[in-house]
PDB file of N, CA and C in Angstrom:
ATOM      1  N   UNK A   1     -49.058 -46.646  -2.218  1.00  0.00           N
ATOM      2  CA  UNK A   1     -48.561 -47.997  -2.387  1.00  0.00           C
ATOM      3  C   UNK A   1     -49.589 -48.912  -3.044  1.00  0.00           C
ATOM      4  N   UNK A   2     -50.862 -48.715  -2.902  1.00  0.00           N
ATOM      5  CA  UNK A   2     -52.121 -49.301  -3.248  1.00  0.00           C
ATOM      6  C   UNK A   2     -51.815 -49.328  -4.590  1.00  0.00           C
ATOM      7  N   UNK A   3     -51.864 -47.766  -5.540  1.00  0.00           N
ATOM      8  CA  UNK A   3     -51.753 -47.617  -6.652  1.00  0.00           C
ATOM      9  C   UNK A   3     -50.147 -48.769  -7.571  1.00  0.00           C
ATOM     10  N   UNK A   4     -49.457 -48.857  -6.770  1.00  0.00           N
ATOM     11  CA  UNK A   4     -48.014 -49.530  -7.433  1.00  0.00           C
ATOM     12  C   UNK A   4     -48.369 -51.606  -7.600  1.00  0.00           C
ATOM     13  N   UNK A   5     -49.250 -51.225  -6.411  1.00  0.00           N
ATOM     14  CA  UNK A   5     -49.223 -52.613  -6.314  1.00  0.00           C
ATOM     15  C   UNK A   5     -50.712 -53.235  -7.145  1.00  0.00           C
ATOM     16  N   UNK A   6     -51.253 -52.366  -8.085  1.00  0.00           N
ATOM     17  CA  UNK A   6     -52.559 -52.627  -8.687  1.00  0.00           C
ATOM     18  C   UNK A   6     -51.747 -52.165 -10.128  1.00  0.00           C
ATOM     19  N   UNK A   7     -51.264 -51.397 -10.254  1.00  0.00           N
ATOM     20  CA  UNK A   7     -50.725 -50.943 -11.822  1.00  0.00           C
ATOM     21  C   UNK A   7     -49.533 -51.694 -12.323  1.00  0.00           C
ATOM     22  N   UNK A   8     -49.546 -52.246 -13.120  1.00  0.00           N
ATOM     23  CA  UNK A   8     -47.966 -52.540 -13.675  1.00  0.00           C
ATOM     24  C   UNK A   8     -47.176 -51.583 -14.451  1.00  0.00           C
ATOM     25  N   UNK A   9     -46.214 -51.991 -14.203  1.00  0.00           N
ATOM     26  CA  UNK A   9     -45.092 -50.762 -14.501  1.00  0.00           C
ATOM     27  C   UNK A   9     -44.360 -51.386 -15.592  1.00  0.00           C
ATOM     28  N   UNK A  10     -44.285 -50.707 -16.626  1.00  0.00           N
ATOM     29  CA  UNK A  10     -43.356 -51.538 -17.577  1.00  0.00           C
ATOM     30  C   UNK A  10     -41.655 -50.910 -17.953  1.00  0.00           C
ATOM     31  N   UNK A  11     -41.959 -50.072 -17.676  1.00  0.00           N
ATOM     32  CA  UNK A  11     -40.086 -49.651 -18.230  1.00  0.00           C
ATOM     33  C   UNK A  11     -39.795 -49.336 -16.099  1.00  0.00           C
ATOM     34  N   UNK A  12     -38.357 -49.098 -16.455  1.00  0.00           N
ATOM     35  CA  UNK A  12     -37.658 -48.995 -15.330  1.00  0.00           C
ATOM     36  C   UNK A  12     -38.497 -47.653 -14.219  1.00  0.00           C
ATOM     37  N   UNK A  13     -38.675 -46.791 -15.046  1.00  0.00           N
ATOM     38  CA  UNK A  13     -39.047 -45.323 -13.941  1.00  0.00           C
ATOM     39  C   UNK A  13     -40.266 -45.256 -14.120  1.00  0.00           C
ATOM     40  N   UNK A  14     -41.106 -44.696 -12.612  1.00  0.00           N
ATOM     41  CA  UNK A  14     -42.087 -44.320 -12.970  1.00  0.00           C
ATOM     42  C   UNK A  14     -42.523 -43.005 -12.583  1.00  0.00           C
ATOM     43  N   UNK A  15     -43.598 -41.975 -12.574  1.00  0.00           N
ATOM     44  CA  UNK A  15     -43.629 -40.722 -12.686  1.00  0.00           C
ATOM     45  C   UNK A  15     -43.280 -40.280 -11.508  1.00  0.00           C
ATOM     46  N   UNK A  16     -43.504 -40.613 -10.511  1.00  0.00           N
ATOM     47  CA  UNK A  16     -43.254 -40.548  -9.090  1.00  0.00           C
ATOM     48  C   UNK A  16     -41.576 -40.250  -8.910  1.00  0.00           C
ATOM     49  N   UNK A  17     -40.579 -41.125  -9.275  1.00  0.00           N
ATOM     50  CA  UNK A  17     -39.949 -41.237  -9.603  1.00  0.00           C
ATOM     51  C   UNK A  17     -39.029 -40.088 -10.099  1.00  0.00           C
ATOM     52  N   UNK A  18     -39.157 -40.151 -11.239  1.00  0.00           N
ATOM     53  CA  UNK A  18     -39.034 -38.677 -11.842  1.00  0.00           C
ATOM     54  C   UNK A  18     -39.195 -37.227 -11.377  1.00  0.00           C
ATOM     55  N   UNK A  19     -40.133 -37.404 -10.701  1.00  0.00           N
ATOM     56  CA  UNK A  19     -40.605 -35.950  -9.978  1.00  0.00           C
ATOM     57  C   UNK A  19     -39.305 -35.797  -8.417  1.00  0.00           C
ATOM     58  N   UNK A  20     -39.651 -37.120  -8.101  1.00  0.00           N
ATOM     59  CA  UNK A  20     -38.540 -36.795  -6.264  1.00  0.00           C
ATOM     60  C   UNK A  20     -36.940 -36.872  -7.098  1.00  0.00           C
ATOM     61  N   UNK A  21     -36.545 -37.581  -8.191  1.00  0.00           N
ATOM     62  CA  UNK A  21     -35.132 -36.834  -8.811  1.00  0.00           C
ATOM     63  C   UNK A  21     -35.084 -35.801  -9.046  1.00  0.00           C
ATOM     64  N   UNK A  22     -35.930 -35.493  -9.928  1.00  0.00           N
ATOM     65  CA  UNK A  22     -36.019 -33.405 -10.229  1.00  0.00           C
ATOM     66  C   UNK A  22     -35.799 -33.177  -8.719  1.00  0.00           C
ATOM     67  N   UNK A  23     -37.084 -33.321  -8.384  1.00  0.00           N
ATOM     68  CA  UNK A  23     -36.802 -32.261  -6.594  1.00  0.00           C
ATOM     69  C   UNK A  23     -35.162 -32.317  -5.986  1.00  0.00           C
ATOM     70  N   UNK A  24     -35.217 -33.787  -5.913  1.00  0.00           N
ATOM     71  CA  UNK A  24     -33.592 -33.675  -5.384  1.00  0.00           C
ATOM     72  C   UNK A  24     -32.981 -33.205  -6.206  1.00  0.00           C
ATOM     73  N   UNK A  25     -32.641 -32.716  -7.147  1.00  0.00           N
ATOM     74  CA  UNK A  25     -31.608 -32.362  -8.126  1.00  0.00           C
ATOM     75  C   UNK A  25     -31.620 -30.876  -7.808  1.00  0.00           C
ATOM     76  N   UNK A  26     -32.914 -30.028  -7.650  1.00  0.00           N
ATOM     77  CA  UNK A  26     -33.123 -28.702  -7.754  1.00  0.00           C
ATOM     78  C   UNK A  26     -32.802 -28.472  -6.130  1.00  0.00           C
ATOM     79  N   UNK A  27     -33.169 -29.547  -5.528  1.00  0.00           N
ATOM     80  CA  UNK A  27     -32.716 -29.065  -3.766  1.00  0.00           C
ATOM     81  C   UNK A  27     -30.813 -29.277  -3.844  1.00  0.00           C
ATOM     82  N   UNK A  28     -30.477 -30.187  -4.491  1.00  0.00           N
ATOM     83  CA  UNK A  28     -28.725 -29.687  -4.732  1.00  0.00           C
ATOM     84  C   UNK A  28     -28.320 -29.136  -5.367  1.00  0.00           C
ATOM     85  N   UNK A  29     -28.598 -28.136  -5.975  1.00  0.00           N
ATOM     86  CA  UNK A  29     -28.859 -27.241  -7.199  1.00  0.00           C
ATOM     87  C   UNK A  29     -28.973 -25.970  -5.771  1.00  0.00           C
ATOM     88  N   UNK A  30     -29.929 -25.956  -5.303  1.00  0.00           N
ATOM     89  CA  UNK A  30     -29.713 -24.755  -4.142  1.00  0.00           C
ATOM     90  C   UNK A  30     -28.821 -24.989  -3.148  1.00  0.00           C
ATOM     91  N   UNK A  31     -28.654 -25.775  -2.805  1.00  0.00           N
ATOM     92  CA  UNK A  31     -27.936 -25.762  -2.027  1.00  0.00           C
ATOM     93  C   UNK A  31     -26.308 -25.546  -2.418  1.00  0.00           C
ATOM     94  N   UNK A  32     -25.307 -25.955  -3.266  1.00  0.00           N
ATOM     95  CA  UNK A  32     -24.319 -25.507  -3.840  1.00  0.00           C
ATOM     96  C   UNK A  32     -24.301 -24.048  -4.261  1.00  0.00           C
ATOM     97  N   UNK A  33     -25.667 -23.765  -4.508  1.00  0.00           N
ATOM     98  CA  UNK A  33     -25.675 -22.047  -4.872  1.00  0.00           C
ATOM     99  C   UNK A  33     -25.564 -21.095  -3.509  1.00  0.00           C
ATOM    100  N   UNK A  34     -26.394 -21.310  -2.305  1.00  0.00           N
ATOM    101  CA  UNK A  34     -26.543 -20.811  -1.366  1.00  0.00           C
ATOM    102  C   UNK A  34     -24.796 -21.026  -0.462  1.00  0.00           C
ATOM    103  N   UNK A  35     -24.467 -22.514  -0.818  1.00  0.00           N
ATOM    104  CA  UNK A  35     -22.258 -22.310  -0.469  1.00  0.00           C
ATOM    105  C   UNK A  35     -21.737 -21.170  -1.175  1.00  0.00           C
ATOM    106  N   UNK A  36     -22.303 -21.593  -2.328  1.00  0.00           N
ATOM    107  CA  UNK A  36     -21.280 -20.163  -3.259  1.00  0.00           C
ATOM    108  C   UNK A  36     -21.415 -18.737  -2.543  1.00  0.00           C
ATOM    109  N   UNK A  37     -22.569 -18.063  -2.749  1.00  0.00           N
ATOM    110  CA  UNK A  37     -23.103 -17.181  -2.135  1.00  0.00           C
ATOM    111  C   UNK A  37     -22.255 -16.807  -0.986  1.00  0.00           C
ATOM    112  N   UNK A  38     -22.944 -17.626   0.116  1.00  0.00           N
ATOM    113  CA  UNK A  38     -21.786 -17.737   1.553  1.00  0.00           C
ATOM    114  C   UNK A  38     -20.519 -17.350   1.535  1.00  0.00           C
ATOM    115  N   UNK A  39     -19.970 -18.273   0.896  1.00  0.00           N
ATOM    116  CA  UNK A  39     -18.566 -18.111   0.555  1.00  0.00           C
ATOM    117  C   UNK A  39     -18.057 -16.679  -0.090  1.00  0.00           C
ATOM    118  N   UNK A  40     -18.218 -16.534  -0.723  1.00  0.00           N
ATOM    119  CA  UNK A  40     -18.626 -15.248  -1.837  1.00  0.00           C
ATOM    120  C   UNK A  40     -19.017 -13.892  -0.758  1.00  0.00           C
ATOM    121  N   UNK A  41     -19.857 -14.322  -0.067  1.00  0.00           N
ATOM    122  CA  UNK A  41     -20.206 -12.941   0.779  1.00  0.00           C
ATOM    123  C   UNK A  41     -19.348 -12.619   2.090  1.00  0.00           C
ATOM    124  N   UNK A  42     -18.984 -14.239   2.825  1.00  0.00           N
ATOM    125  CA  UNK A  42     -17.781 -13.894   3.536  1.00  0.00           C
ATOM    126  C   UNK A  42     -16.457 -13.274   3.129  1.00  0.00           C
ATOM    127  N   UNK A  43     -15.734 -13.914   2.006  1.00  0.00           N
ATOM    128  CA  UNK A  43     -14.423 -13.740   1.821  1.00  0.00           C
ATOM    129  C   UNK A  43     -14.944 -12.191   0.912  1.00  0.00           C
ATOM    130  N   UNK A  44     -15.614 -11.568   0.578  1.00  0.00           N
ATOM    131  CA  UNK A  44     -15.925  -9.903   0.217  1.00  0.00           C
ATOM    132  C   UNK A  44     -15.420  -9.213   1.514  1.00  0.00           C
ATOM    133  N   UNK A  45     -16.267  -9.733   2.709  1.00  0.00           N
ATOM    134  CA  UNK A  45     -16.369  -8.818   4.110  1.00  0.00           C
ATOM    135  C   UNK A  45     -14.940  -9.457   4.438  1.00  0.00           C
ATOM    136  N   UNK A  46     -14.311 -10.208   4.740  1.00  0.00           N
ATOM    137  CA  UNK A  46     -13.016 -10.134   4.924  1.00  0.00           C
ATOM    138  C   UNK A  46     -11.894  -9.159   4.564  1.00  0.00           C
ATOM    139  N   UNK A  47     -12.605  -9.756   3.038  1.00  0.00           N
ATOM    140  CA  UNK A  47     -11.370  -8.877   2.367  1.00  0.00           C
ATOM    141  C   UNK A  47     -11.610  -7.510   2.638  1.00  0.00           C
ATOM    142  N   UNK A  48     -12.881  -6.689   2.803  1.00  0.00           N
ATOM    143  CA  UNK A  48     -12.942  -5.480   2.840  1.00  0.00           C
ATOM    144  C   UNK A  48     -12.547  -4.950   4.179  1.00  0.00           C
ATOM    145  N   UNK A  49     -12.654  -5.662   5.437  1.00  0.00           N
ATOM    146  CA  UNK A  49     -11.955  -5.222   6.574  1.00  0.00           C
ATOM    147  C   UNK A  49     -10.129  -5.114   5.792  1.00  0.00           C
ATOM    148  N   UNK A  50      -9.820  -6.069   5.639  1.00  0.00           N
ATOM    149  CA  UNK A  50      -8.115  -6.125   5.357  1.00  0.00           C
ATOM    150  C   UNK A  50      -8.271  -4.495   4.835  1.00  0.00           C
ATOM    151  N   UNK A  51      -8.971  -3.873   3.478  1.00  0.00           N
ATOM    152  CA  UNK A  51      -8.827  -2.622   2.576  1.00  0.00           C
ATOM    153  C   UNK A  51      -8.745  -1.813   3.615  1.00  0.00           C
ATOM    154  N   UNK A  52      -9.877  -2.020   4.530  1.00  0.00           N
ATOM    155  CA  UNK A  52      -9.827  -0.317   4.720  1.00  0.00           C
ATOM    156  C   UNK A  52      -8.348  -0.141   6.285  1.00  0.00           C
ATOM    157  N   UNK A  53      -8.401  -1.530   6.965  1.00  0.00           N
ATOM    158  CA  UNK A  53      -6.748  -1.724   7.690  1.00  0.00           C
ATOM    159  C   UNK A  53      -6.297  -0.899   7.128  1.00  0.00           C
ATOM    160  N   UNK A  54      -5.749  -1.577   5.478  1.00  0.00           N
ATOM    161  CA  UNK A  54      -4.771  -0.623   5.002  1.00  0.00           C
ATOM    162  C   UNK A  54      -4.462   0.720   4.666  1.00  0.00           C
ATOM    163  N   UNK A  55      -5.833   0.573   4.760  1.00  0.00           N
ATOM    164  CA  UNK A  55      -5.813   2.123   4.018  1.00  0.00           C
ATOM    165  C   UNK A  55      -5.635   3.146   4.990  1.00  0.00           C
ATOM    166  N   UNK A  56      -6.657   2.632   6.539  1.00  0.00           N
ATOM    167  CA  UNK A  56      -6.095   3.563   7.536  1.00  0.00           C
ATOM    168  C   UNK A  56      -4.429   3.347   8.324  1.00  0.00           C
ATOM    169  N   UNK A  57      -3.651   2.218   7.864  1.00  0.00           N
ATOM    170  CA  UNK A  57      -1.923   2.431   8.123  1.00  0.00           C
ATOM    171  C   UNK A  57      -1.019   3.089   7.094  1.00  0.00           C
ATOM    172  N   UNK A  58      -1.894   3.573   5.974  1.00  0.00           N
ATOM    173  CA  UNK A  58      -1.329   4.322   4.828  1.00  0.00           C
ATOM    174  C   UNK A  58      -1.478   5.876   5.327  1.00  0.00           C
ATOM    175  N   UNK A  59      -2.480   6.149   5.909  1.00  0.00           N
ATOM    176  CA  UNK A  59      -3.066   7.678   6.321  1.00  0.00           C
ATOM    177  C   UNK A  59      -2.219   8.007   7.848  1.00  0.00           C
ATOM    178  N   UNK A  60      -2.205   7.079   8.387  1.00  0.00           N
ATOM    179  CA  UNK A  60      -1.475   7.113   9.882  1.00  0.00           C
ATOM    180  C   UNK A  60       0.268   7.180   9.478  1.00  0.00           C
ATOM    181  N   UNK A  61       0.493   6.978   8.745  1.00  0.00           N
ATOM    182  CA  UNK A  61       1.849   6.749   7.871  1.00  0.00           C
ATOM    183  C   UNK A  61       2.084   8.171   7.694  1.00  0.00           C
ATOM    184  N   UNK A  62       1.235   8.837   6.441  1.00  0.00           N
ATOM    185  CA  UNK A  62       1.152  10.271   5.992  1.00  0.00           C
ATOM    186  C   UNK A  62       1.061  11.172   7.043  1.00  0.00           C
ATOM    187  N   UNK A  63       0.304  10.661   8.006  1.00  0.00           N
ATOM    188  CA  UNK A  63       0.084  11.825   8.575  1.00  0.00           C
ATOM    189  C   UNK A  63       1.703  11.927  10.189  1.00  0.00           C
ATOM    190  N   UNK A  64       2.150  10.753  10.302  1.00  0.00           N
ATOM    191  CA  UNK A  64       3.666  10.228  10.831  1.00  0.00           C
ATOM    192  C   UNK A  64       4.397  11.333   9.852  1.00  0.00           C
ATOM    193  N   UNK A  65       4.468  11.326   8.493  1.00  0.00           N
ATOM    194  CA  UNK A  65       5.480  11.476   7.714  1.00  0.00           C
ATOM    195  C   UNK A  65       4.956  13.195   8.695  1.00  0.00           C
ATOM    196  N   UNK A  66       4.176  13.614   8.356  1.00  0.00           N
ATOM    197  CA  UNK A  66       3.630  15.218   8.709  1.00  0.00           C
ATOM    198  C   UNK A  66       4.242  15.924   9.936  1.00  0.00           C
ATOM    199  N   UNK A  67       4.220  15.142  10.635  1.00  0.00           N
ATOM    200  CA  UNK A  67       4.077  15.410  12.273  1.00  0.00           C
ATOM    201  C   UNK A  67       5.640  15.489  12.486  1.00  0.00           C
ATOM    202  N   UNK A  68       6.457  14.943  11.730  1.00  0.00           N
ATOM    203  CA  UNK A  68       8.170  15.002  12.079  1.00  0.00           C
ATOM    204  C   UNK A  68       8.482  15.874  10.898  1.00  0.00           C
ATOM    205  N   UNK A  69       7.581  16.124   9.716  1.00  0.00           N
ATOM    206  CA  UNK A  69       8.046  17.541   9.092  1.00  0.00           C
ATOM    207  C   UNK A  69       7.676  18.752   9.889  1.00  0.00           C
ATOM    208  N   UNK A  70       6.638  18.526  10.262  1.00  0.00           N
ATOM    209  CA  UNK A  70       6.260  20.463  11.421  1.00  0.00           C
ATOM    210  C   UNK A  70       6.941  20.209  12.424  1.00  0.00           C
ATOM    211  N   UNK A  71       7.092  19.156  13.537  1.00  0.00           N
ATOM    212  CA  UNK A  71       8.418  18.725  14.326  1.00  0.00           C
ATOM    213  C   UNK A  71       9.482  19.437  14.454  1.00  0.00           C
ATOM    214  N   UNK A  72      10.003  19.481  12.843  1.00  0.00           N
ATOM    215  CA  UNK A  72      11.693  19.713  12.815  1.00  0.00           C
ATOM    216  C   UNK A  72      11.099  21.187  12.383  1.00  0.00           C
ATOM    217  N   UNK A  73      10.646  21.593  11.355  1.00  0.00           N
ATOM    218  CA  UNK A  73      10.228  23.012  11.201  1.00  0.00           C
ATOM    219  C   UNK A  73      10.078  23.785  12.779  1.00  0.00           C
ATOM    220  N   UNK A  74       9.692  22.949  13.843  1.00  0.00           N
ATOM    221  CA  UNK A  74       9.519  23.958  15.021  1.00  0.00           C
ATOM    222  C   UNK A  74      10.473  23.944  15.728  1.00  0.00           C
ATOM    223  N   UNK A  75      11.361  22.902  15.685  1.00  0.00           N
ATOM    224  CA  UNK A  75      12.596  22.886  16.278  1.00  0.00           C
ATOM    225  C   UNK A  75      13.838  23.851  15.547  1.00  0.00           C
ATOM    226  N   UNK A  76      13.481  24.101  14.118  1.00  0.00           N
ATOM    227  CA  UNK A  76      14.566  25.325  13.499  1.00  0.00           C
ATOM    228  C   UNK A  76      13.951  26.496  13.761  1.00  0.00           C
ATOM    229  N   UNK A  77      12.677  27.084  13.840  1.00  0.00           N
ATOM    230  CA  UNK A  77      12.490  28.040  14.073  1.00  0.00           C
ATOM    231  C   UNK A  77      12.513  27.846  15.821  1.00  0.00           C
ATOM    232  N   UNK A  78      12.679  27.210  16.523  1.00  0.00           N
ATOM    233  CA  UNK A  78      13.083  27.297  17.959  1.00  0.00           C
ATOM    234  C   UNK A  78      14.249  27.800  18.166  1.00  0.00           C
ATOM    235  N   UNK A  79      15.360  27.101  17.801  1.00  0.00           N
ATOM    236  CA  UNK A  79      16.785  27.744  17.192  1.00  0.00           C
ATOM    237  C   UNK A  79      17.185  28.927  17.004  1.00  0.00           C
ATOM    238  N   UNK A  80      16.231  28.908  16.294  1.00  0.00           N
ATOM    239  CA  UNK A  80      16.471  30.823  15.783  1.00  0.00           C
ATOM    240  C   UNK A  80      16.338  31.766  16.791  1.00  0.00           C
ATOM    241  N   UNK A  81      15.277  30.974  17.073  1.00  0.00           N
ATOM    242  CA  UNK A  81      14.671  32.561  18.207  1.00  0.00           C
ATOM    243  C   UNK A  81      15.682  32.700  19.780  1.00  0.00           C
ATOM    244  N   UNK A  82      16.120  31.218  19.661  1.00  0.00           N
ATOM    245  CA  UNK A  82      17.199  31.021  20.824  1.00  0.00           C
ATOM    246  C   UNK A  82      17.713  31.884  20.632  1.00  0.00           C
ATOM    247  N   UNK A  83      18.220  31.793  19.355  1.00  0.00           N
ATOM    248  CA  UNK A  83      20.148  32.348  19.273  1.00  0.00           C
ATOM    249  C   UNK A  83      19.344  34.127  19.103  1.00  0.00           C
ATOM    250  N   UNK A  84      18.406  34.308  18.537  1.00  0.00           N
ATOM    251  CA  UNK A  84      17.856  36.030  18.633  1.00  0.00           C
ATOM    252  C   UNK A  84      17.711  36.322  19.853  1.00  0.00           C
ATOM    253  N   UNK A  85      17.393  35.424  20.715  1.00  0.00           N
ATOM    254  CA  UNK A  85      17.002  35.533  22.536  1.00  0.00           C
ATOM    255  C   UNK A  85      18.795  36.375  23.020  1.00  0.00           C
ATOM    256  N   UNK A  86      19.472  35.317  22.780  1.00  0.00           N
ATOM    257  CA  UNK A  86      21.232  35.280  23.045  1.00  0.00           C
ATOM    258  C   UNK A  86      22.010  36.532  22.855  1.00  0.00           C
ATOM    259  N   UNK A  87      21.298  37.246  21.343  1.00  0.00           N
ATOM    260  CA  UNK A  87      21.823  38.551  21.351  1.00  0.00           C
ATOM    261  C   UNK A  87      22.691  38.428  19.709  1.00  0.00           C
ATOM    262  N   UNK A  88      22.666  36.853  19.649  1.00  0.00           N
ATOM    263  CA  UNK A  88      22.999  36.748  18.086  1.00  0.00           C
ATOM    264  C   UNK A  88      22.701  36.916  16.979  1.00  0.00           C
ATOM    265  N   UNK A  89      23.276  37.568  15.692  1.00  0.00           N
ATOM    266  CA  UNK A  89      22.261  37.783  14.599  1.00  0.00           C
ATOM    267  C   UNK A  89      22.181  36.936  13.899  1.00  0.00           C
ATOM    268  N   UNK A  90      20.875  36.751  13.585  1.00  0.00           N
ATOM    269  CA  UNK A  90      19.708  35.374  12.663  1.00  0.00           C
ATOM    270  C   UNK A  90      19.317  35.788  11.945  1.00  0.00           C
ATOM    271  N   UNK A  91      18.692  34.725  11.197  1.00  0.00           N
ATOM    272  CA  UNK A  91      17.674  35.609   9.850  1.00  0.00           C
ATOM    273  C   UNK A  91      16.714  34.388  10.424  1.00  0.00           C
ATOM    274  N   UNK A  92      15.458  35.319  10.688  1.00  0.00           N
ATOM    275  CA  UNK A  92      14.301  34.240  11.002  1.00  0.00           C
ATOM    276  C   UNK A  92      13.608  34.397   9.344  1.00  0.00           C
ATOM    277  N   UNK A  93      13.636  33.210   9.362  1.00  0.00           N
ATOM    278  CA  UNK A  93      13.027  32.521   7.537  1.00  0.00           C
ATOM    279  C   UNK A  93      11.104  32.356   7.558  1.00  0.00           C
ATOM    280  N   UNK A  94      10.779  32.876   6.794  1.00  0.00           N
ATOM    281  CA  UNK A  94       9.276  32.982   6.465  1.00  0.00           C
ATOM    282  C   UNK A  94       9.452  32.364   5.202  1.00  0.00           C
ATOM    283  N   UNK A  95       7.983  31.583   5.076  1.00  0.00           N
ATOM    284  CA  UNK A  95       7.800  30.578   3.724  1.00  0.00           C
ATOM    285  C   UNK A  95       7.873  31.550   2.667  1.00  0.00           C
ATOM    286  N   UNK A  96       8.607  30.761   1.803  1.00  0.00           N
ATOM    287  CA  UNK A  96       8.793  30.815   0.301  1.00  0.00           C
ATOM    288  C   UNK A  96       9.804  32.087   0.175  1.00  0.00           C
ATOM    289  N   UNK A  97      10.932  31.713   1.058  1.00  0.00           N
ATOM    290  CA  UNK A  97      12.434  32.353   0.822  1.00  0.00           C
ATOM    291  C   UNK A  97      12.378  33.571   1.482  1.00  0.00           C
ATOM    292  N   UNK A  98      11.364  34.221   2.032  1.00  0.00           N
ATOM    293  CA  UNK A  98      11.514  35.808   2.470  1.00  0.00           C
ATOM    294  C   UNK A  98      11.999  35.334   3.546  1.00  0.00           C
ATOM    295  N   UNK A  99      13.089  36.217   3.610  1.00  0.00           N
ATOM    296  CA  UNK A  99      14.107  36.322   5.253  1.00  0.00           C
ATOM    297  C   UNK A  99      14.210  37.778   5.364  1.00  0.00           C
ATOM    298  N   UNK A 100      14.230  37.346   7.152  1.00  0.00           N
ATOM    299  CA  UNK A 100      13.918  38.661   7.717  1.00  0.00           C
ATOM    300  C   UNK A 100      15.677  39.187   8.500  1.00  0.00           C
ATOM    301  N   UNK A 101      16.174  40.096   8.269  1.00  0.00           N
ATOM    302  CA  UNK A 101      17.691  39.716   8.885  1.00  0.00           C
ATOM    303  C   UNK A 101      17.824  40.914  10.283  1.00  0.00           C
ATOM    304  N   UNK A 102      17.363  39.921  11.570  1.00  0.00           N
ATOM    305  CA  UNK A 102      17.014  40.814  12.634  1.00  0.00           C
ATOM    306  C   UNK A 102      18.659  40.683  13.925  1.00  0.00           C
ATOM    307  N   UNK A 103      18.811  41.530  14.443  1.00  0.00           N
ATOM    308  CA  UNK A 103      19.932  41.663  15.222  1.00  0.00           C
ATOM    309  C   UNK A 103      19.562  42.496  16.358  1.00  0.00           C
ATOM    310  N   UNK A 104      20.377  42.157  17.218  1.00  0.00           N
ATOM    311  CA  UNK A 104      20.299  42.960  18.592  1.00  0.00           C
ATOM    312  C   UNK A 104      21.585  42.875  19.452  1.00  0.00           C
ATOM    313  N   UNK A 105      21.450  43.893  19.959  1.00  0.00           N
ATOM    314  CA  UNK A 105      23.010  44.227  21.001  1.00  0.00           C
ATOM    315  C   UNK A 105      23.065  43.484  22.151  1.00  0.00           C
ATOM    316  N   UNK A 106      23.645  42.901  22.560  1.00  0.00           N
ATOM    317  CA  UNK A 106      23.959  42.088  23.410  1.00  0.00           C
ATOM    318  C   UNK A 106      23.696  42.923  24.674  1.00  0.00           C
ATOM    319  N   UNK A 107      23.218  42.513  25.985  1.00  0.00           N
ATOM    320  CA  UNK A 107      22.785  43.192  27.039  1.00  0.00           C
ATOM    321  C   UNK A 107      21.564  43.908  26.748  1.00  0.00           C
ATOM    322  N   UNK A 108      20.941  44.318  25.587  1.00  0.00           N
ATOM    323  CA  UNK A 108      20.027  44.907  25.783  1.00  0.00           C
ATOM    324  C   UNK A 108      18.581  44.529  25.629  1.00  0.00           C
ATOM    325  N   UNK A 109      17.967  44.870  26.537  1.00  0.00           N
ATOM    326  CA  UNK A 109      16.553  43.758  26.375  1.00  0.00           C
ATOM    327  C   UNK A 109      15.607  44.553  25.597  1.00  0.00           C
TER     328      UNK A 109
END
């Protein structure tokens, strides 16, 4: 203060001046960068929980779709073996069209 009040100042700004605007300018200058950032790094981790949600109700889906195809596959070959149990003739079916055409006499075990 010594120095302001011994020097005259002739235009509006003086160096002092100048220097604490820069500073403030570069301290709001970080600070809007360090929001971005934030922002930016939250809504990533958000969004990446939502991805992989989906991705594991897409796999739980597939593997749903799976579980009621071998399901019913065990329930026709259950069938079969019933009605072969019964004494009826079946064709128990093996993958990729080979059928087997098995029979048995009724009463006999």
């Amino acid at each position: 203060m010594d120095v302001l009040s011994e020097c005259e100042v002739s235009h509006e700004f003086s160096g002092a001046m100048v220097v604490s605007i820069f500073f403030l300018s570069v301290f709001v200058a970080l600070l809007l960068g360090d929001a971005f950032l934030t922002q930016t790094a939250l809504a990533r981790t958000l969004t990446r929980n939502v991805r992989l949600e989906r991705q594991k109700l897409e796999q739980l889906a597939t593997l749903d779709a799976e579980i009621v195809k071998r399901f019913a596959e065990l329930q026709s070959i259950d069938r079969r073996l019933r009605d072969f149990a019964r004494g009826e003739t079946t064709k128990l079916g093996v993958e990729h069209g080979l059928l087997l055409a098995m029979s048995r006499n009724k009463g006999v075990v």
